[in-house]
Protein backbone atom coordinates (compact mmCIF):
# COMPACT_ATOMS: atom_id res chain seq x y z
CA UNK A 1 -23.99 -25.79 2.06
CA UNK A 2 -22.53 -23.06 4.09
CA UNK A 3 -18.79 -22.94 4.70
CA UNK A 4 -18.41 -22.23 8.41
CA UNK A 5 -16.47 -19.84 10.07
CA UNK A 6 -13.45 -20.14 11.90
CA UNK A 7 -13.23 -19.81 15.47
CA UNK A 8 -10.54 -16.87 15.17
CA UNK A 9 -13.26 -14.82 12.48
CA UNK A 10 -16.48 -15.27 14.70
CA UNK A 11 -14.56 -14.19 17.55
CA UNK A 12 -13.48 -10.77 15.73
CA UNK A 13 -17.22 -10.61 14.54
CA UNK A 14 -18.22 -10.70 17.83
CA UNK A 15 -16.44 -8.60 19.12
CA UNK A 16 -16.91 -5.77 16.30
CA UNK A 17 -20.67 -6.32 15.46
CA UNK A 18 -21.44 -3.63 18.14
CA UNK A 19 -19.07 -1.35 17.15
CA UNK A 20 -20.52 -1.83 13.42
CA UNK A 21 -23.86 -2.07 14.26
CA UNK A 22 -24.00 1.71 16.36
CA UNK A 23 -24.67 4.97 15.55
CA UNK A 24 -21.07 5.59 14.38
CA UNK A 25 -21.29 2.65 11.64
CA UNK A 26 -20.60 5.62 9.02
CA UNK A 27 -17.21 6.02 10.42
CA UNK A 28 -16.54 2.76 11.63
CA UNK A 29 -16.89 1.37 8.00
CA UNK A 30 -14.67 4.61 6.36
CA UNK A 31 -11.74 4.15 9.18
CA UNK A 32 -12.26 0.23 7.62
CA UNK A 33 -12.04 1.48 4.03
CA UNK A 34 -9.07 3.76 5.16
CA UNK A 35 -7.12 0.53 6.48
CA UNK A 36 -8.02 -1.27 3.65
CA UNK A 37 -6.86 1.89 1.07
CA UNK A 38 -3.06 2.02 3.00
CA UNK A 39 -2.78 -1.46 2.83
CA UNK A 40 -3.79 -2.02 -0.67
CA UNK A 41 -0.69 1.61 -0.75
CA UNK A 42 1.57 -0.36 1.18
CA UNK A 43 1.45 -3.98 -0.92
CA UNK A 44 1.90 -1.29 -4.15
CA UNK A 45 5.00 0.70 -2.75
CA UNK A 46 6.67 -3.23 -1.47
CA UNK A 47 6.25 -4.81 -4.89
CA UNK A 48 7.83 -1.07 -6.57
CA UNK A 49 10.34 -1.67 -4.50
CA UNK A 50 11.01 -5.21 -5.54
CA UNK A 51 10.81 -4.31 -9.20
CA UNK A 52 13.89 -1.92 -8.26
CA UNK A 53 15.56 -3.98 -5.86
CA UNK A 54 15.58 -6.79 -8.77
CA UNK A 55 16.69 -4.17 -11.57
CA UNK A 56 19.87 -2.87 -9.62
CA UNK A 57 20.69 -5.82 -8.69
CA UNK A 58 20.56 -7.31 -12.00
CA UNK A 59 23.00 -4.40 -13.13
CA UNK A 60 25.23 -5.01 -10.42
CA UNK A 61 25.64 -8.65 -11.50
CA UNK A 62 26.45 -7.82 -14.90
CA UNK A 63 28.81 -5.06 -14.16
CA UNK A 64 26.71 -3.02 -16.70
CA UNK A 65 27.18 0.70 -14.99
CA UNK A 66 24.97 2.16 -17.83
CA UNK A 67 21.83 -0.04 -16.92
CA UNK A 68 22.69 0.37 -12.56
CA UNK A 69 22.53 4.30 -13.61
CA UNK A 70 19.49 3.83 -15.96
CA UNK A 71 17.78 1.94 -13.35
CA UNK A 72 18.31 4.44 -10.76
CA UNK A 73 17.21 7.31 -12.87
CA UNK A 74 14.15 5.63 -13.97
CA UNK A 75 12.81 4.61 -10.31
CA UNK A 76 14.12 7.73 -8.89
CA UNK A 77 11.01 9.94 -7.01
CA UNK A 78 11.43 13.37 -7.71
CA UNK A 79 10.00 15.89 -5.04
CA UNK A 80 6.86 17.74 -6.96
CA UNK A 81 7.02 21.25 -6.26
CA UNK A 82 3.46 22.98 -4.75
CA UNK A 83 1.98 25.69 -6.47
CA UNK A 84 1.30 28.37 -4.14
CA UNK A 85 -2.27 30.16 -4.21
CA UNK A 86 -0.66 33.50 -5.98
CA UNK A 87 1.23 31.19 -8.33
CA UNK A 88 -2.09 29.41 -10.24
């Protein structure tokens, strides 16, 4: 048996079979994969963001400076410098 659809995903099926279906399918389905990519990015970065969000704030409760400092320093994004052309 067949699950069927809901209303709200035949509707966007309709509506995008055309667009999916045409001689730009090729980049219709990469600009898909590309939303998909930065969202799959995005849901990384959020929970990274918990994981340091939870960390400080566990320091903070504990009034443990050494672990708020060694939390900061360990999620802390350091800028990677580019190699320029002359420089490899």
């Amino acid at each position: 048996m067949v699950p069927r659809t809901s209303g709200c995903a035949r509707e966007l099926w309709h509506i995008t079979k055309a667009f999916f279906k045409s001689e730009r399918r090729v980049r219709a389905r990469g600009l898909l994969t590309l939303l998909l990519m930065l969202s799959l990015a995005f849901v990384g970065v959020t929970v990274l963001m918990s994981y340091v969000g939870r960390d400080l704030i566990t320091a903070i409760e504990k009034k443990d400076i050494h672990a708020y400092w060694s939390s900061i320093g360990r999620h802390r994004v350091e800028p990677q410098p580019r190699l320029l052309p002359q420089q490899l």
